[in-house]
N, C-alpha and C. Protein backbone atom coordinates (compact mmCIF):
# COMPACT_ATOMS: atom_id res chain seq x y z
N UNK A 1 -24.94 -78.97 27.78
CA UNK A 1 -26.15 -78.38 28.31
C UNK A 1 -26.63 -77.34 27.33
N UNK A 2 -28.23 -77.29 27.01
CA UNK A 2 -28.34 -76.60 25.98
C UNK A 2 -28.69 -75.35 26.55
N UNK A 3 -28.85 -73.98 26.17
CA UNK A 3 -28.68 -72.96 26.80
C UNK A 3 -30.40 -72.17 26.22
N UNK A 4 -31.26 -71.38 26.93
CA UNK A 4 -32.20 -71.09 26.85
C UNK A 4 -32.37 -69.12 27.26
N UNK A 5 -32.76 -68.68 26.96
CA UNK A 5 -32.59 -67.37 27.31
C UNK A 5 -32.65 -66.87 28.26
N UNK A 6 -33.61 -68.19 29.22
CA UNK A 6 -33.63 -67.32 30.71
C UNK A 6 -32.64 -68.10 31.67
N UNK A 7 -31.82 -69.07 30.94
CA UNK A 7 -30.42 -69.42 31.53
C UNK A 7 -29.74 -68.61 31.74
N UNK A 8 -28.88 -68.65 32.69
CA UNK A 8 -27.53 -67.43 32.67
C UNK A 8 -26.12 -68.67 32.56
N UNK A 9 -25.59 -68.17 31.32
CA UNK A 9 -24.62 -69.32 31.05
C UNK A 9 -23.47 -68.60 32.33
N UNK A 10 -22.71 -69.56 32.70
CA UNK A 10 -21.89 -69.25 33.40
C UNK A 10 -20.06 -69.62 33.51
N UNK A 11 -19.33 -68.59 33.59
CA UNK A 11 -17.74 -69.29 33.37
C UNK A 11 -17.34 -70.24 33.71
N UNK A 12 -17.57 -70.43 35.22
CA UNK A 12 -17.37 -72.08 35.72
C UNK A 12 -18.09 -73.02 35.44
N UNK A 13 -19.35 -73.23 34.54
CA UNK A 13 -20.05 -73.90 34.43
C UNK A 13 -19.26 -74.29 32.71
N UNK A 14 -18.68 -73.28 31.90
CA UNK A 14 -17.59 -73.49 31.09
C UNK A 14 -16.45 -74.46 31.13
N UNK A 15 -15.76 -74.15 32.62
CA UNK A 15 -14.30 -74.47 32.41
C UNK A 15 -14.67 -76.05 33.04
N UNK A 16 -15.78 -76.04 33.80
CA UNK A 16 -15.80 -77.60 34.21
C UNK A 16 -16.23 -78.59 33.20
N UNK A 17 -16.79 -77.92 31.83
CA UNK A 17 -17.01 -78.68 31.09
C UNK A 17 -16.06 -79.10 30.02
N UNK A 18 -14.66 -78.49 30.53
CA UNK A 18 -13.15 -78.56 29.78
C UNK A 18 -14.05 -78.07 28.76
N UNK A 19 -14.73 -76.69 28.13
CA UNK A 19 -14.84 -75.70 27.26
C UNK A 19 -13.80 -74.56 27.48
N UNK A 20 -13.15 -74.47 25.96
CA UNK A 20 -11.85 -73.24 26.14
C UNK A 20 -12.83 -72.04 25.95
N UNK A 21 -12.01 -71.26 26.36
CA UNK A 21 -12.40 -69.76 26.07
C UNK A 21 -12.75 -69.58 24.63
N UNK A 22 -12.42 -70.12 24.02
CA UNK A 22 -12.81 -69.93 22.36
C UNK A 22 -13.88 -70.65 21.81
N UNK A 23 -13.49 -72.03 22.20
CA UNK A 23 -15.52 -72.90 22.55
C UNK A 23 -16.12 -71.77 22.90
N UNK A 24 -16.28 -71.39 24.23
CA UNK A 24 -17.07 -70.59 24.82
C UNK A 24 -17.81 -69.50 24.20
N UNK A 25 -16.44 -68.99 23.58
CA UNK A 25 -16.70 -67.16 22.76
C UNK A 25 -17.66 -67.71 21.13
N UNK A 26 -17.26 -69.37 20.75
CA UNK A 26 -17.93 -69.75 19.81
C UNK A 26 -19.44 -69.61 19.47
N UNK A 27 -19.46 -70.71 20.99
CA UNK A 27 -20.97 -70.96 21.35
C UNK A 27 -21.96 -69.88 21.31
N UNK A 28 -21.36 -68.54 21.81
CA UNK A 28 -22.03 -67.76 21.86
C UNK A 28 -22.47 -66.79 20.73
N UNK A 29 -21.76 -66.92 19.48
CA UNK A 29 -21.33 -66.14 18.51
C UNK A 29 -22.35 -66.96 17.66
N UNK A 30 -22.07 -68.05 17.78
CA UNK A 30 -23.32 -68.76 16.96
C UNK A 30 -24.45 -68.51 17.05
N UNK A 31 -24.54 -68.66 18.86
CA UNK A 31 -26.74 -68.19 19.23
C UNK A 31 -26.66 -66.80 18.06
N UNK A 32 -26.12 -65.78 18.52
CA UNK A 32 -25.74 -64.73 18.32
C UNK A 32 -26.18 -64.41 16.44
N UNK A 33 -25.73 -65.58 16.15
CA UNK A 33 -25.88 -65.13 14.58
C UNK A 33 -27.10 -65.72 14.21
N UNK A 34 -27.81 -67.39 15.21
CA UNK A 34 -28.73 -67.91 14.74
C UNK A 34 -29.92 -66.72 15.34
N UNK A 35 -29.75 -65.95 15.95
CA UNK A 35 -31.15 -65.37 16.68
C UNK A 35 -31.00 -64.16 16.45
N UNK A 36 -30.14 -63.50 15.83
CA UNK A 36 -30.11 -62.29 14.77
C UNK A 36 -30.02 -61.02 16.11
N UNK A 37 -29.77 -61.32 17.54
CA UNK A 37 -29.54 -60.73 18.66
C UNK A 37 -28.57 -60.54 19.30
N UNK A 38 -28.08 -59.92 20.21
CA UNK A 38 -27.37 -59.48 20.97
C UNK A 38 -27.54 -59.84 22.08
N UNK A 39 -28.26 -60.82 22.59
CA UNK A 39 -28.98 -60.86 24.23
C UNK A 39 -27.93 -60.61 25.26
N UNK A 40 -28.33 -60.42 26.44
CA UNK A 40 -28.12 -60.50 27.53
C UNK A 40 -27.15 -61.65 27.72
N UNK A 41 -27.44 -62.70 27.96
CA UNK A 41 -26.70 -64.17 27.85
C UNK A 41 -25.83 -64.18 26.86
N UNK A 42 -25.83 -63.33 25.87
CA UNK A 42 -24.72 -64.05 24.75
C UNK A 42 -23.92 -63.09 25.44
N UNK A 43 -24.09 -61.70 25.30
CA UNK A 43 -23.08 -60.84 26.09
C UNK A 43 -22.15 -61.46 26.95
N UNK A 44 -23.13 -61.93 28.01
CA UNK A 44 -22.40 -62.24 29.61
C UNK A 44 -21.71 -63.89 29.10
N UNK A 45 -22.33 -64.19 27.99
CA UNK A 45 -21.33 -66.02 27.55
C UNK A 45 -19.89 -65.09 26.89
N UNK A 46 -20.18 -63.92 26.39
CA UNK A 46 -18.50 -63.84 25.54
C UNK A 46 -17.86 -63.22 26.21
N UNK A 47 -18.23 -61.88 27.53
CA UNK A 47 -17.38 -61.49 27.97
C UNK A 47 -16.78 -62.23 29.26
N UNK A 48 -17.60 -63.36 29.39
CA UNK A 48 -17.00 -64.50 30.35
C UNK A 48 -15.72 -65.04 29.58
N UNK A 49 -15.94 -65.60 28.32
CA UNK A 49 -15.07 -66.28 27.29
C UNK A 49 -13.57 -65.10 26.56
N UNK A 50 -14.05 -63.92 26.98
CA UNK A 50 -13.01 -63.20 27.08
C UNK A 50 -12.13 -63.01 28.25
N UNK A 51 -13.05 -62.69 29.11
CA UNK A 51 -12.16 -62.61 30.34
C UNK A 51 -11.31 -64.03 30.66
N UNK A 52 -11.80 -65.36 30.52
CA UNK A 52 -10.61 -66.38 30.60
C UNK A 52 -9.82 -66.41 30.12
N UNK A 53 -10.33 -65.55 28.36
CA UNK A 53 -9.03 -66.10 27.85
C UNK A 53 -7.75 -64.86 27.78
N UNK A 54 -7.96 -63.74 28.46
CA UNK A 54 -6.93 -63.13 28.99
C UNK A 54 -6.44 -63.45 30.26
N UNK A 55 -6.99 -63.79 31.11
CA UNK A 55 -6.73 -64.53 32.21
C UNK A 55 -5.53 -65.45 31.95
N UNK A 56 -6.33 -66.54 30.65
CA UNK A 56 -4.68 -67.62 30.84
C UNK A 56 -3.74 -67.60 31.00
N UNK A 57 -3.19 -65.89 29.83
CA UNK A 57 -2.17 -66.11 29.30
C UNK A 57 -1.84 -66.74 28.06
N UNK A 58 -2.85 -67.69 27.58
CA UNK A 58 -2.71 -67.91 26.24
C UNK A 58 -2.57 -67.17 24.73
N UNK A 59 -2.50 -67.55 23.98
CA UNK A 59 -2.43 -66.17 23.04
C UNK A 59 -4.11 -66.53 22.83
N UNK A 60 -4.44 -65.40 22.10
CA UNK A 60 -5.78 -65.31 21.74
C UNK A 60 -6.38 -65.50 20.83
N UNK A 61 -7.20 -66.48 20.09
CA UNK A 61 -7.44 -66.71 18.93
C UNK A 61 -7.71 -65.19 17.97
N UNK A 62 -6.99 -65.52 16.83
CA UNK A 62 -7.49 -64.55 15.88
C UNK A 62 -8.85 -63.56 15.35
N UNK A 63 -10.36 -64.44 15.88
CA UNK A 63 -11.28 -64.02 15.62
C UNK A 63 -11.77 -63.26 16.63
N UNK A 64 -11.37 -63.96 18.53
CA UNK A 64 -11.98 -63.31 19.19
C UNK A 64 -10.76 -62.08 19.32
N UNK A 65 -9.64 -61.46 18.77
CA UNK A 65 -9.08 -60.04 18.64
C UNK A 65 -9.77 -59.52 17.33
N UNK A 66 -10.14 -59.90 16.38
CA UNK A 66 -11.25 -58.77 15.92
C UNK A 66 -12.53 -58.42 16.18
N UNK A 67 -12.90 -59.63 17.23
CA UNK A 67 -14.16 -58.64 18.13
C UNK A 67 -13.88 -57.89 18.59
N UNK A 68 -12.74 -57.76 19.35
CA UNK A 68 -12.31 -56.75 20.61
C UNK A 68 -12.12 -55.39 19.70
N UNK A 69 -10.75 -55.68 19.11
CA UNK A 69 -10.95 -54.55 17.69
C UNK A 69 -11.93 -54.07 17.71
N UNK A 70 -13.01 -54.43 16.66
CA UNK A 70 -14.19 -53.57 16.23
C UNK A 70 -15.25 -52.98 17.60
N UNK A 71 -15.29 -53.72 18.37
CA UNK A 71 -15.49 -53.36 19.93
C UNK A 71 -14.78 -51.50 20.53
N UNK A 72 -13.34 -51.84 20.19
CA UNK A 72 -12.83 -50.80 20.79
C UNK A 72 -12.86 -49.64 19.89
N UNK A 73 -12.99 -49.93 18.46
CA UNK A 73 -12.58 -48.95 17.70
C UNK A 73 -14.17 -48.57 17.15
N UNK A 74 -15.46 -49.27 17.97
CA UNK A 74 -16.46 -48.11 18.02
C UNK A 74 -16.33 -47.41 19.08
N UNK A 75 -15.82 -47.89 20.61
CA UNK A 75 -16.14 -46.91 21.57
C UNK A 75 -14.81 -45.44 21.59
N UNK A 76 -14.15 -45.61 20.33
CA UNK A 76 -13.17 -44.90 19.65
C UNK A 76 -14.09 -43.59 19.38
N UNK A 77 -15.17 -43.79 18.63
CA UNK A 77 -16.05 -43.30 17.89
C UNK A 77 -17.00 -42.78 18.59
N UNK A 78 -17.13 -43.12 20.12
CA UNK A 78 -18.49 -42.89 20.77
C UNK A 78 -19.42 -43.47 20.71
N UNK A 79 -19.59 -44.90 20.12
CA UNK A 79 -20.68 -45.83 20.13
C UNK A 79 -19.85 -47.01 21.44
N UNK A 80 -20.92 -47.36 22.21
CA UNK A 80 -20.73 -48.09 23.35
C UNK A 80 -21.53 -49.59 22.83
N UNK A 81 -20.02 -50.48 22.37
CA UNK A 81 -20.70 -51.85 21.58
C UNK A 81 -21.17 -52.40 22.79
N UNK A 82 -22.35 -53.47 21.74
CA UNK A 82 -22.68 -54.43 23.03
C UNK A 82 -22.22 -55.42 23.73
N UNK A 83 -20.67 -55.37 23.57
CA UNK A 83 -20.09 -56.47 24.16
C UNK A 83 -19.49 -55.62 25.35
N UNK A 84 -19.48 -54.48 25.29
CA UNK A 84 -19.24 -54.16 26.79
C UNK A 84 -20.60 -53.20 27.15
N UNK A 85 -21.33 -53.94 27.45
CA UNK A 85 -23.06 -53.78 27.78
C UNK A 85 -22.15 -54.65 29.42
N UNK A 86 -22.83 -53.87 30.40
CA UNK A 86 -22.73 -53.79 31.99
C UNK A 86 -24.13 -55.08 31.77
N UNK A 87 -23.66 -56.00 32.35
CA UNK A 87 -24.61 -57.24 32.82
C UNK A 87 -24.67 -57.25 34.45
N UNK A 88 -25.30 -57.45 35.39
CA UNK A 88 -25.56 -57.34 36.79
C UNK A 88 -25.10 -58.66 37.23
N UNK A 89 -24.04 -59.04 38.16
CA UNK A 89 -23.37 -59.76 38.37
C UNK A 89 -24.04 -60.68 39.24
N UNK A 90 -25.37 -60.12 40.16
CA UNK A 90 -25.93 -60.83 41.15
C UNK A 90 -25.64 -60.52 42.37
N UNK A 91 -25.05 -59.11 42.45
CA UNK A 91 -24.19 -58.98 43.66
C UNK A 91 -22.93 -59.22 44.04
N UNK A 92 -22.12 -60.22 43.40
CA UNK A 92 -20.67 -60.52 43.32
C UNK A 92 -20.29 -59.60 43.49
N UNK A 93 -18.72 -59.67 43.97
CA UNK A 93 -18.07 -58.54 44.03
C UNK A 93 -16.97 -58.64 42.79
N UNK A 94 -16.79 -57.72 41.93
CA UNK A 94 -16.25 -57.51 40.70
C UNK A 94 -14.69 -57.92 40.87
N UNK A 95 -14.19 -58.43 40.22
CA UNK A 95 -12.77 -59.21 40.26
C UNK A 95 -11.70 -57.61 40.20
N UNK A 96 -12.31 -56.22 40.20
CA UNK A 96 -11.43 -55.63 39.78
C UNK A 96 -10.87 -55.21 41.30
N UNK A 97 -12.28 -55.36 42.30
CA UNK A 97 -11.75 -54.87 43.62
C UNK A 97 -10.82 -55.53 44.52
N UNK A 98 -10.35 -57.21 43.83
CA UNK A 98 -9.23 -57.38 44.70
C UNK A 98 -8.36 -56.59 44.16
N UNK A 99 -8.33 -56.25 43.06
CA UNK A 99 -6.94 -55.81 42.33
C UNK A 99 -6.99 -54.61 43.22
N UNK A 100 -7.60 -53.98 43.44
CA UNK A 100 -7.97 -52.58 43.87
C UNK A 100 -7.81 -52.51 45.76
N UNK A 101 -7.73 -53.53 45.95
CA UNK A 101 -7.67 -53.51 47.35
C UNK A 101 -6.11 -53.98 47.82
N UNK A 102 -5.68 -54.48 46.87
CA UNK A 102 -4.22 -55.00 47.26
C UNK A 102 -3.52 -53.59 47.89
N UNK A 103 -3.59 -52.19 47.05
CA UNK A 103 -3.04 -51.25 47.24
C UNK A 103 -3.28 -50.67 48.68
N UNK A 104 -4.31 -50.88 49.23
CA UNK A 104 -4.50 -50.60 50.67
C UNK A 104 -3.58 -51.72 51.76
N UNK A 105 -4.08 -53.09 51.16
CA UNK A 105 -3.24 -54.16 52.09
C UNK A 105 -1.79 -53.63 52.12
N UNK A 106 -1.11 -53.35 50.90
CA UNK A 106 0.17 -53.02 50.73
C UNK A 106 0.55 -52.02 51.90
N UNK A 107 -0.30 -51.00 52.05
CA UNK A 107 -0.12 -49.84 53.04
C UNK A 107 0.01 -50.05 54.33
N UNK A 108 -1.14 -51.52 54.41
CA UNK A 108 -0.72 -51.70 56.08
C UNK A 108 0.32 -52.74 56.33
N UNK A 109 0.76 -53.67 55.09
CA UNK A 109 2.34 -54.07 55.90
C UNK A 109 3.40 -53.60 55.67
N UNK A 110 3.42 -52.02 54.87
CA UNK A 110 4.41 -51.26 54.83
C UNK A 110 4.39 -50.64 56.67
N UNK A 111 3.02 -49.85 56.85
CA UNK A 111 3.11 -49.30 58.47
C UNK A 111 3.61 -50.49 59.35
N UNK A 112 3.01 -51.98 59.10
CA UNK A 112 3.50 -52.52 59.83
C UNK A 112 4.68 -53.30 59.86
N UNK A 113 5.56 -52.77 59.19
CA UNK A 113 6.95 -53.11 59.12
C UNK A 113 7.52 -51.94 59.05
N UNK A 114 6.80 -50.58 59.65
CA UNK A 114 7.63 -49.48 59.71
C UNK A 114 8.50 -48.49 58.66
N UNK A 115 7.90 -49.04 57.75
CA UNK A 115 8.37 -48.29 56.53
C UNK A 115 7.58 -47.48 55.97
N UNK A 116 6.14 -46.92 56.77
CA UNK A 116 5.44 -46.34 56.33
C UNK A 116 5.05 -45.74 58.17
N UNK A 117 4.83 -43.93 58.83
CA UNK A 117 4.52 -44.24 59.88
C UNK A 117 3.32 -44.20 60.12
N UNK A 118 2.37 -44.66 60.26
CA UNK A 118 0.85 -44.63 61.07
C UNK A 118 0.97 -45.45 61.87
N UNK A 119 0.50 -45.57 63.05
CA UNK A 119 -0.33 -46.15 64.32
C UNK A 119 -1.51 -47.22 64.03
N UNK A 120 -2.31 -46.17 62.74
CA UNK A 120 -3.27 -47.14 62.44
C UNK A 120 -3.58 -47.54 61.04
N UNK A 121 -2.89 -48.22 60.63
CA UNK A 121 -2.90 -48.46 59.25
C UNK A 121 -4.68 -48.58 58.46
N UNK A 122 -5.12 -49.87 59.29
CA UNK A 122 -6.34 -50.28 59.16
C UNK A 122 -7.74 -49.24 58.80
N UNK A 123 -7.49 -48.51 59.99
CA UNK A 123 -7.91 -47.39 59.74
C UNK A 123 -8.44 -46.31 58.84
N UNK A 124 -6.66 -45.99 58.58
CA UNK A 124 -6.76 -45.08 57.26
C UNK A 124 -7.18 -46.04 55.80
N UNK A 125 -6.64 -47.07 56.13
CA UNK A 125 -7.19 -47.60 54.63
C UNK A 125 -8.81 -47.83 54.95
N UNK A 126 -9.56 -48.07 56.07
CA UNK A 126 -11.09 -48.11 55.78
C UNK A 126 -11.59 -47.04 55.05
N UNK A 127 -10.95 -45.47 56.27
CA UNK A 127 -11.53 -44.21 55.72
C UNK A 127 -11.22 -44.19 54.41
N UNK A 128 -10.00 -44.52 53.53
CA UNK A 128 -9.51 -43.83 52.47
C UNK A 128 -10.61 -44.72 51.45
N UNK A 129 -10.78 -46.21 51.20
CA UNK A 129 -11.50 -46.90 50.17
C UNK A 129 -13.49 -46.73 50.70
N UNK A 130 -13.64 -46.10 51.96
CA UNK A 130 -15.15 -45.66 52.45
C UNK A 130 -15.89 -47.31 53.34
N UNK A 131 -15.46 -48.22 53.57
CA UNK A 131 -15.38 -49.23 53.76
C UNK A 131 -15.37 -49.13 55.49
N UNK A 132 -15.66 -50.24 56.19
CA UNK A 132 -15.31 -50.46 57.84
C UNK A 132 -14.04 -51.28 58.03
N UNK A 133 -13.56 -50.86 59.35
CA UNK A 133 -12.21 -51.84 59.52
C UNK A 133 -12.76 -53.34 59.53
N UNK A 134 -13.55 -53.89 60.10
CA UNK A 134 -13.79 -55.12 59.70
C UNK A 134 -13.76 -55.83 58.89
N UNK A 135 -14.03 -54.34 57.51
CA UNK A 135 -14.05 -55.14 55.51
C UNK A 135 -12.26 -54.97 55.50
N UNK A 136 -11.71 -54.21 56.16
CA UNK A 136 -10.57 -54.55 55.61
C UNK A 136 -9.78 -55.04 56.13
N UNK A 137 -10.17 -55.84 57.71
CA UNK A 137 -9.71 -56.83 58.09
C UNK A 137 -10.12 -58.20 57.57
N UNK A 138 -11.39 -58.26 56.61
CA UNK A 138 -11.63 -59.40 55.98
C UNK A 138 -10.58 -59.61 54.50
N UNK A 139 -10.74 -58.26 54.16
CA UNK A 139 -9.59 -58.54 52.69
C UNK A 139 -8.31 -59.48 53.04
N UNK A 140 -7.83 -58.53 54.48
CA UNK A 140 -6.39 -59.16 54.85
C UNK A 140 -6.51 -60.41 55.21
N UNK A 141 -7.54 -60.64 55.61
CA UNK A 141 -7.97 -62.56 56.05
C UNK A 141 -7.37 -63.80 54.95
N UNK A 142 -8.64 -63.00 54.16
CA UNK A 142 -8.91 -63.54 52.74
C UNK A 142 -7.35 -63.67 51.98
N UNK A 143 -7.11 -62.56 52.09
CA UNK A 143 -5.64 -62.72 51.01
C UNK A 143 -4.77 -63.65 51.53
N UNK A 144 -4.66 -63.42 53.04
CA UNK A 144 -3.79 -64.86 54.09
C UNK A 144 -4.20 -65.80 53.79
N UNK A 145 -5.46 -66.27 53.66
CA UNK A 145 -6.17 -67.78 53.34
C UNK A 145 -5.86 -68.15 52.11
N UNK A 146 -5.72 -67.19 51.39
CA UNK A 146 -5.68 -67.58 49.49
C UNK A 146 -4.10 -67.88 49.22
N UNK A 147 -3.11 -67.46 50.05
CA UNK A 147 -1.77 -67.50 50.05
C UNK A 147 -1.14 -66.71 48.78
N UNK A 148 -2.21 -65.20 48.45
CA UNK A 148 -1.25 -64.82 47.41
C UNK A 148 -0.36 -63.88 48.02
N UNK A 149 0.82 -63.69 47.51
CA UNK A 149 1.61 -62.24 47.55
C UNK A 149 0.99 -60.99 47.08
N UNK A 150 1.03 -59.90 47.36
CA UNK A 150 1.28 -58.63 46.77
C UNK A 150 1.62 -58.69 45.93
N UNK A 151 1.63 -58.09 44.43
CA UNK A 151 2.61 -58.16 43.68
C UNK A 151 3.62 -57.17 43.77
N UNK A 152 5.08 -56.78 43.40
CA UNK A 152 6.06 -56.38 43.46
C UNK A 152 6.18 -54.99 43.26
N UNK A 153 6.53 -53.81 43.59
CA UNK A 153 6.43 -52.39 43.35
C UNK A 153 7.39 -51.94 42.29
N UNK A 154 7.16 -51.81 41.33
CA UNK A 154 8.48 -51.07 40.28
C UNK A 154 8.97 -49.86 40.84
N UNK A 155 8.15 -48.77 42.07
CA UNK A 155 8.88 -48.19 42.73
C UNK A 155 8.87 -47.94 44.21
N UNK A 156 9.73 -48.75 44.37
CA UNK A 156 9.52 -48.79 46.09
C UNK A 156 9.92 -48.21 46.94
N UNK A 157 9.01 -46.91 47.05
CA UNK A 157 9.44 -46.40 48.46
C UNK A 157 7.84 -45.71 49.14
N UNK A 158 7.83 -44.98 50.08
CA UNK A 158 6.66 -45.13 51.22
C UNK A 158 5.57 -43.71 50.22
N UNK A 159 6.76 -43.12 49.44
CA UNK A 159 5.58 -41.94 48.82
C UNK A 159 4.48 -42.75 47.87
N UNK A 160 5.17 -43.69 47.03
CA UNK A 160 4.64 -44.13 45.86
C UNK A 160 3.70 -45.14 47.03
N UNK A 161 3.74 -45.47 47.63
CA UNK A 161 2.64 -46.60 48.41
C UNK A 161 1.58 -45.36 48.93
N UNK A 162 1.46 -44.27 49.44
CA UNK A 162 0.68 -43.85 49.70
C UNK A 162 -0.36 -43.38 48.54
N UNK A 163 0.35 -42.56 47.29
CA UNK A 163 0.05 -42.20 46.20
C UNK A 163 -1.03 -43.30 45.69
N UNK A 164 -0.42 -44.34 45.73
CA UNK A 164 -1.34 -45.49 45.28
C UNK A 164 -2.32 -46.08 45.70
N UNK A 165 -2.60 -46.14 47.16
CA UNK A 165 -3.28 -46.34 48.08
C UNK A 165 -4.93 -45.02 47.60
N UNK A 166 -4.41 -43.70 47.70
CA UNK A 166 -5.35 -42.65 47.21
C UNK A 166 -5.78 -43.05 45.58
N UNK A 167 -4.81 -43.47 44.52
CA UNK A 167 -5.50 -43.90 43.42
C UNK A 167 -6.42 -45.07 43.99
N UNK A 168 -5.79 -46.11 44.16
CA UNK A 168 -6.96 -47.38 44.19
C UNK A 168 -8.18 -47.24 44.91
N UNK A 169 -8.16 -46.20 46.26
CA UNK A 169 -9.01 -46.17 47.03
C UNK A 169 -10.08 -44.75 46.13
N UNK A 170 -10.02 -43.84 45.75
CA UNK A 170 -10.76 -43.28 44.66
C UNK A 170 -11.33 -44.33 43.71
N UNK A 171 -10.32 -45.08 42.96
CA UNK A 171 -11.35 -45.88 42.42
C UNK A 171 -12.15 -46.98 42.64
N UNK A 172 -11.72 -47.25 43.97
CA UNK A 172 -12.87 -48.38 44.51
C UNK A 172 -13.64 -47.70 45.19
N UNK A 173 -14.00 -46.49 45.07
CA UNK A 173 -15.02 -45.87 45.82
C UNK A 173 -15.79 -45.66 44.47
N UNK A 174 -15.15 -45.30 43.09
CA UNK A 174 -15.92 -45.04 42.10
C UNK A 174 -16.26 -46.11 41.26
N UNK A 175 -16.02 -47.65 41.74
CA UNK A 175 -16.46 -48.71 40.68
C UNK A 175 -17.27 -49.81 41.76
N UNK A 176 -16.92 -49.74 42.70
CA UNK A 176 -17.47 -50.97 43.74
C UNK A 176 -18.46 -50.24 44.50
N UNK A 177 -20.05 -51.05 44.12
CA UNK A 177 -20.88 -50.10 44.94
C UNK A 177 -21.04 -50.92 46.61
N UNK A 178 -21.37 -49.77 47.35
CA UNK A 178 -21.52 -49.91 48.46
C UNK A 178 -22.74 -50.40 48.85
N UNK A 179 -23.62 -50.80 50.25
CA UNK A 179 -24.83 -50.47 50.27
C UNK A 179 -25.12 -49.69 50.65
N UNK A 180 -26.45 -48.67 50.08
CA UNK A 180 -26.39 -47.51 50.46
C UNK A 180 -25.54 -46.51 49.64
N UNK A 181 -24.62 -46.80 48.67
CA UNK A 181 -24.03 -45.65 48.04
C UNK A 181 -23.73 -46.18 47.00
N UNK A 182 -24.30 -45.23 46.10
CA UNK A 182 -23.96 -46.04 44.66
C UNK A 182 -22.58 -45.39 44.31
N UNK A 183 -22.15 -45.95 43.27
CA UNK A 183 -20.46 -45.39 42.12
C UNK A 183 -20.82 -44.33 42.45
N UNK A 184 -19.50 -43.52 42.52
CA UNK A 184 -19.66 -41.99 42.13
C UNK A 184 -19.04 -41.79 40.51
């Protein structure tokens, strides 16, 4: 599919075309050099083609780690490259807030296995991430339906679950906008 500027290339529209992350990061590197730009679309084609290909697990081709490189080692400098230029997702909700929400789920099957004491687990994790019990009876839905685990605590006991619960929930109050309330 040939790609046009007011296309929005898309990751799954990538991986169904069995395009690797490095196709991907290609394709885009090319517009990129034929149109002497930075667009919007090439952005959102490489940091799609990045994000899979840390995702895999694969190792990473050689060229797309000296983008990242020269990437990181301007915002080293105080220049904000354009490959991490904020593209508007459409409303999606950002892949960082499951990560970010696990730490609350964690809290309520610690209370509810008594290893943590509250009454109302649900609760405190709405107030603590700014959210309604309903959103965080949908997370817990969702995570049941998806059949993942939690992942594992390197330190497990009820202080470090609360501790963490206040990090993640600070920062999903400061990266996931609400309606009605933007990032703080």
């Amino acid at each position: 599919m040939s790609e046009t500027s007011d296309q929005k290339p898309r990751a799954d529209t990538a991986e169904s075309n069995g395009e690797s992350p490095y196709d991907q990061y290609l394709r885009a590197k090319e517009k990129r050099l034929e149109t002497g730009a930075f667009s919007r679309d090439i952005v959102r084609t490489m940091q799609q083609a990045f994000a899979r290909a840390l995702k895999s697990g694969e190792p990473i081709p050689e060229e797309m780690l000296v983008e990242l490189r020269f990437a990181f080692e301007d915002l080293c400098t105080g220049i904000k490259p354009d490959l991490f230029s904020v593209i508007a997702a459409g409303g999606a909700e950002p892949p960082i807030a499951k990560y970010l929400q696990q730490d609350g789920l964690r809290y309520i099957e610690w209370a509810q296995d008594g290893r943590i004491d509250d009454a109302t687990p649900v609760a405190t994790v709405a107030k603590a991430y700014g959210v309604t019990q309903k959103t965080v009876r949908k997370w817990r839905q969702k995570q049941q339906e998806d059949g993942i685990a939690l992942p594992k605590l390197v330190f497990d006991n009820a202080e470090h679950v609360r501790r963490m619960l206040k990090i993640a929930s600070d920062q999903y109050k400061a990266r996931i906008p609400k309606r009605g309330r933007q990032p703080t």
